[in-house]
Protein backbone atom coordinates (compact mmCIF):
# COMPACT_ATOMS: atom_id res chain seq x y z
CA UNK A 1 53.21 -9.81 -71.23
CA UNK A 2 54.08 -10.06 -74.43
CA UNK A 3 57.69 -9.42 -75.57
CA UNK A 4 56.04 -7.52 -79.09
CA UNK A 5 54.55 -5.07 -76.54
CA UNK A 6 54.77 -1.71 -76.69
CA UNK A 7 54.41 1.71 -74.80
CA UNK A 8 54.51 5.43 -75.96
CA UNK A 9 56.67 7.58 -73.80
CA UNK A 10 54.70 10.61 -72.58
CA UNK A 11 56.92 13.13 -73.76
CA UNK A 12 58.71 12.34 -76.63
CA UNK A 13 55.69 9.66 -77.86
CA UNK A 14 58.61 7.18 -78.85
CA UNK A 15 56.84 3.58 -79.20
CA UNK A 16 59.40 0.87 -77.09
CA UNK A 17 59.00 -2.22 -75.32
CA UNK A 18 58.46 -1.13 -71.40
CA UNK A 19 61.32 0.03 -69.63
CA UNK A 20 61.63 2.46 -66.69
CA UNK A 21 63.16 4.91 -69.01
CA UNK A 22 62.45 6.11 -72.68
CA UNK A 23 65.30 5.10 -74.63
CA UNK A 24 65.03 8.12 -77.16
CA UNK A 25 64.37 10.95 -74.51
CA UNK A 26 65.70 9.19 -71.07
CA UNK A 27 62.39 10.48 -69.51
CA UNK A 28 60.86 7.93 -67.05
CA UNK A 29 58.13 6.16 -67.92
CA UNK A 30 55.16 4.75 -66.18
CA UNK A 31 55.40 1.15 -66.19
CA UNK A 32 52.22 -1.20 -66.77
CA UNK A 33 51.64 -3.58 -63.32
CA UNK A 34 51.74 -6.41 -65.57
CA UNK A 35 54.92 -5.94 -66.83
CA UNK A 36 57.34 -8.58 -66.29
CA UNK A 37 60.13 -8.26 -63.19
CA UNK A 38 62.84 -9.37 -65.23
CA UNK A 39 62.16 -6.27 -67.63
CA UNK A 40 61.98 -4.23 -65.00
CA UNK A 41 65.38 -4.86 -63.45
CA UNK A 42 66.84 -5.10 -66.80
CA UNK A 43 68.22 -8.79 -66.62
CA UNK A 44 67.89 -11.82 -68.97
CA UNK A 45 64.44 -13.70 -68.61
CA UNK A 46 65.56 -16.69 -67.02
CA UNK A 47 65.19 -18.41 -63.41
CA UNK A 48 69.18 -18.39 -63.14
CA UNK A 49 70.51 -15.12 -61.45
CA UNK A 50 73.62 -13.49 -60.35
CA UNK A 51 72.27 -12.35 -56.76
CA UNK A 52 75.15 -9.96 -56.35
CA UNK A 53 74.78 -8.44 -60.40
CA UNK A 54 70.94 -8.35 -59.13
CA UNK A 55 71.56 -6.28 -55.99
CA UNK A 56 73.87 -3.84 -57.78
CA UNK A 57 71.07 -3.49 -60.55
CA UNK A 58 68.71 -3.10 -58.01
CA UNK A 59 70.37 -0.32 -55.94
CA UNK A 60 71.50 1.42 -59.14
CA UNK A 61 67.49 1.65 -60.18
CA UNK A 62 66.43 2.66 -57.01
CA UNK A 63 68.53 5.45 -57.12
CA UNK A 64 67.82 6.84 -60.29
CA UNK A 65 63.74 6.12 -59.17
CA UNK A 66 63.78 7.79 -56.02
CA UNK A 67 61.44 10.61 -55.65
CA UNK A 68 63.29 12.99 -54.21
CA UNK A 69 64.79 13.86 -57.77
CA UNK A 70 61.38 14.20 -59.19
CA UNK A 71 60.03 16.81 -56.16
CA UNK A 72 60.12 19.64 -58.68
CA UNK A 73 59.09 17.50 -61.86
CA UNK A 74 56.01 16.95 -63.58
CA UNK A 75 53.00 15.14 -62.65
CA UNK A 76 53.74 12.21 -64.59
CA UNK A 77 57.73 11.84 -63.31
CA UNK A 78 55.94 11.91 -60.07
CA UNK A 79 53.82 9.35 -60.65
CA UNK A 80 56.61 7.22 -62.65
CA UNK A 81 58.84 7.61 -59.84
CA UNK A 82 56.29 6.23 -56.98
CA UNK A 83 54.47 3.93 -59.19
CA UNK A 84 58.03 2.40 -60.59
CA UNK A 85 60.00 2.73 -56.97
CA UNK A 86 57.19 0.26 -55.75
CA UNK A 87 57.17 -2.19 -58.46
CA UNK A 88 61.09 -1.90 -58.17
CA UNK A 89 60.66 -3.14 -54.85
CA UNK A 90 58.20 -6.03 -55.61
CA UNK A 91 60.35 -7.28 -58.62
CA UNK A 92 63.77 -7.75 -56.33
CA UNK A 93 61.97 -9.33 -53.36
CA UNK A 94 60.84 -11.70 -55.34
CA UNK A 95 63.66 -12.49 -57.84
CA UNK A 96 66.43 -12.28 -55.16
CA UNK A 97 64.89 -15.45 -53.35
CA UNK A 98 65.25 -18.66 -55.46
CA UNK A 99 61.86 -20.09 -53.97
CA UNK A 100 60.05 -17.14 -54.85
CA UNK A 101 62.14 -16.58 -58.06
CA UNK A 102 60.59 -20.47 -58.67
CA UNK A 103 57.32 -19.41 -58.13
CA UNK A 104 57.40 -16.69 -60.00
CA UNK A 105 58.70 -18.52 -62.69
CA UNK A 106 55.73 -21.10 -62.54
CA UNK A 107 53.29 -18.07 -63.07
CA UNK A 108 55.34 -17.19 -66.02
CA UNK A 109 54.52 -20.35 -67.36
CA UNK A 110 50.60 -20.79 -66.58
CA UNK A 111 51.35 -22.75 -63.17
CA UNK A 112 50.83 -22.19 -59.57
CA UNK A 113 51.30 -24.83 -56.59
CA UNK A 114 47.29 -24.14 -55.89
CA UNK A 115 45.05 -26.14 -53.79
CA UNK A 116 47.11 -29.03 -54.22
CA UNK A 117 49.23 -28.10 -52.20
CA UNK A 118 47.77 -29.04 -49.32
CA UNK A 119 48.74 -32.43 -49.33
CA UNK A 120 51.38 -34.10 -48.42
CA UNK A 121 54.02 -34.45 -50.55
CA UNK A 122 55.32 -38.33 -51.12
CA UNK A 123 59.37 -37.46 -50.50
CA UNK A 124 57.98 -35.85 -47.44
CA UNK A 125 55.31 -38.13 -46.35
CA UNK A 126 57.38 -40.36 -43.52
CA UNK A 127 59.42 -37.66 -42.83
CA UNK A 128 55.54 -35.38 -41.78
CA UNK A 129 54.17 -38.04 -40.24
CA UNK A 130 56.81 -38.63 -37.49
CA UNK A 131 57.58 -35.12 -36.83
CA UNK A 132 53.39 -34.67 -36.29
CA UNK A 133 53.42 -38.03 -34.34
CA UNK A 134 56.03 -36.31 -32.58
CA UNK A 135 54.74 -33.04 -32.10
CA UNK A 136 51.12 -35.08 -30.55
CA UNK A 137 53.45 -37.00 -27.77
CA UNK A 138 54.89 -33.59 -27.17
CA UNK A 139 51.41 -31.89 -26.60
CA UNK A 140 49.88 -34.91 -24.67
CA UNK A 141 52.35 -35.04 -22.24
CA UNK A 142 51.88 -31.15 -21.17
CA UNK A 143 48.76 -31.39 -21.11
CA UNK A 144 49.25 -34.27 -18.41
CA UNK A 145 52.04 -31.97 -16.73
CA UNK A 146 55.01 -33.20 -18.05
CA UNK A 147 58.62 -32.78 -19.16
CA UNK A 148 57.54 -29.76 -22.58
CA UNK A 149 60.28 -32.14 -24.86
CA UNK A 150 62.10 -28.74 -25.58
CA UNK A 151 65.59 -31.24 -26.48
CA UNK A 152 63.20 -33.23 -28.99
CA UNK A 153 61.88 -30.19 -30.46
CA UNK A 154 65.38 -28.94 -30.89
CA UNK A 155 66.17 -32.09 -32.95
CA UNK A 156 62.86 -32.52 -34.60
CA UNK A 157 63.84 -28.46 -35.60
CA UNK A 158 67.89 -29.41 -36.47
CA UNK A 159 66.38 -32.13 -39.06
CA UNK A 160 63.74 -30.08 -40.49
CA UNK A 161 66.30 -27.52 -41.29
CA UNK A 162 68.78 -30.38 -42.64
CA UNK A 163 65.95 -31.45 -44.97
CA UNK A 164 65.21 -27.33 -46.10
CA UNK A 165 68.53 -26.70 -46.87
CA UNK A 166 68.89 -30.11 -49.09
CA UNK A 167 65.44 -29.28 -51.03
CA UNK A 168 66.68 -25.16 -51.57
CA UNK A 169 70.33 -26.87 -53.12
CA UNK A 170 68.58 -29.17 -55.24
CA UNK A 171 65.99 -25.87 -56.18
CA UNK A 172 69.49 -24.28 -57.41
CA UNK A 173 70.62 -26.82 -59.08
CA UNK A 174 66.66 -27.37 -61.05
CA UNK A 175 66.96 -24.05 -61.65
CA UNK A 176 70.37 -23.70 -63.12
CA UNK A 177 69.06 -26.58 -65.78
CA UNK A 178 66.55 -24.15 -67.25
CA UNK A 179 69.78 -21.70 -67.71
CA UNK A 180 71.35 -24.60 -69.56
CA UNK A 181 68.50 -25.73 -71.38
CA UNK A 182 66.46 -22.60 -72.11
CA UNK A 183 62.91 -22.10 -73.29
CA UNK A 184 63.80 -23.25 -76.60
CA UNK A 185 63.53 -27.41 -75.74
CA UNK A 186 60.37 -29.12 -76.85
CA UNK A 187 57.45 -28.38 -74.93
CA UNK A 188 57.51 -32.11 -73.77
CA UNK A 189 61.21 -31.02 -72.15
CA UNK A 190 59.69 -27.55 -70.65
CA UNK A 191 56.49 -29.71 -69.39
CA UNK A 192 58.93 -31.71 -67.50
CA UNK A 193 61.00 -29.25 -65.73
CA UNK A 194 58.24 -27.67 -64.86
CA UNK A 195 56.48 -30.56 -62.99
CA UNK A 196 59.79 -30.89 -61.30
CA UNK A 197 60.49 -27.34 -60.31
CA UNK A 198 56.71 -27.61 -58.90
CA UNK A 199 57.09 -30.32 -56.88
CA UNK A 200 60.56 -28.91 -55.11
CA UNK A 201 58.43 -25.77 -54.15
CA UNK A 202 55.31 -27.94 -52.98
CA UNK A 203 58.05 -29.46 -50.66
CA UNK A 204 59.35 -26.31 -49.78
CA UNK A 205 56.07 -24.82 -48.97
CA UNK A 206 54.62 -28.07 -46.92
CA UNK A 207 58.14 -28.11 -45.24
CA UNK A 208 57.86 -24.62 -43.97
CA UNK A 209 54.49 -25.00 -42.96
CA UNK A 210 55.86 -27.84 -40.63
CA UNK A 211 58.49 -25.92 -39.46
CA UNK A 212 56.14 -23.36 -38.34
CA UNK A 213 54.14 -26.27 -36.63
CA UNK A 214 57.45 -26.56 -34.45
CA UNK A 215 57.86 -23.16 -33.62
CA UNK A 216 54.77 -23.01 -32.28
CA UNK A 217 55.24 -26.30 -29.74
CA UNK A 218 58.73 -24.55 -29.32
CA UNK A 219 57.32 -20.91 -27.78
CA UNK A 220 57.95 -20.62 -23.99
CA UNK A 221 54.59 -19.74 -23.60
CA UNK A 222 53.42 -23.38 -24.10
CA UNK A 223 54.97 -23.96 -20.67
CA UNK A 224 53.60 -21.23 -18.61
């Protein structure tokens, strides 16, 4: 969405940009689906945020959004109210969490992980194929009867976490350079934080994929 955009409130007809309520009348307004979660919440555009500022924002929104204060309103405060609690909702899930936040902040800019995604990526590569040559001795060997390898799962699970929790630090610390930097660089400066911030979530993503792998080979079931 554009930033030029505007709205008309329905009662007073003001023109503004969107925001949950009118600034000339305070009535609350029914928000476009398009319009971006940062406007929503009220916070500066940017892929740096104070979680706990966020939260406070958040609860102080959903307050004045809820519908029991419009039961006795109009049709369209009723509809504001639901239509805006929801989007409310969507726009704090997803800015709250710096991966999502990341990806978010991709679509922003034209990008998404996409099919590509799928493979392997190369900081990952000889870390995926031990844990999945791992994971194939694991399966073999119950299916012969043997020991399930529930201690080598629990290691195989310790460094996959280990190697999470190093790629979501260095996704802060990406992120916090585009609150230093801006959206003012030159667009050879944005293309490159952008590649980068794509390839920490393509590790994320591939990393919890693998995780999952784990749980699986890790249910209880897999020994009955």
């Amino acid at each position: 969405m554009s930033s030029l955009e505007t709205v008309q409130c329905w009662r007073c007809s003001h023109l503004h940009q969107p925001t949950l309520f009118c600034p000339a009348c305070q009535a609350i307004q029914i928000l476009p689906l398009h319009v971006e979660y940062f406007r929503v919440l009220g916070i500066p555009r940017s892929p740096v945020v104070d979680e706990t500022a966020l939260t406070q924002r958040y609860y102080e929104l959903s307050r004045r959004l809820h519908p029991d204060l419009y039961q006795t309103g109009t049709a369209e405060e009723k509809e504001a109210s639901l239509k805006n609690t929801a989007l409310l909702n969507r726009a704090y899930r997803t800015l709250r969490d710096p991966v999502q936040r990341g990806q978010y902040w991709l679509e922003l800019h034209g990008e998404r992980l996409g099919r590509d995604n799928n493979r392997v990526p190369p900081e990952l590569a000889a870390l995926v194929f031990a844990v999945q040559e791992k994971l194939a001795e694991i399966r073999e060997a119950r299916a012969e009867g043997k020991a399930a390898g529930q201690d080598e799962l629990a290691q195989i699970r310790t460094d996959l976490d280990e190697q999470m929790t190093h790629l979501r630090t260095a996704l802060a610390e990406h992120l916090a350079q585009w609150g230093r930097d801006g959206e003012g660089d030159r667009e050879g400066r944005t293309a490159s934080l952008l590649s980068t911030l794509k390839n920490l979530l393509s590790e994320i993503a591939y990393l919890r994929t693998l995780i999952r792998d784990v749980e699986k080979d890790s249910d209880p079931q897999w020994n009955a």
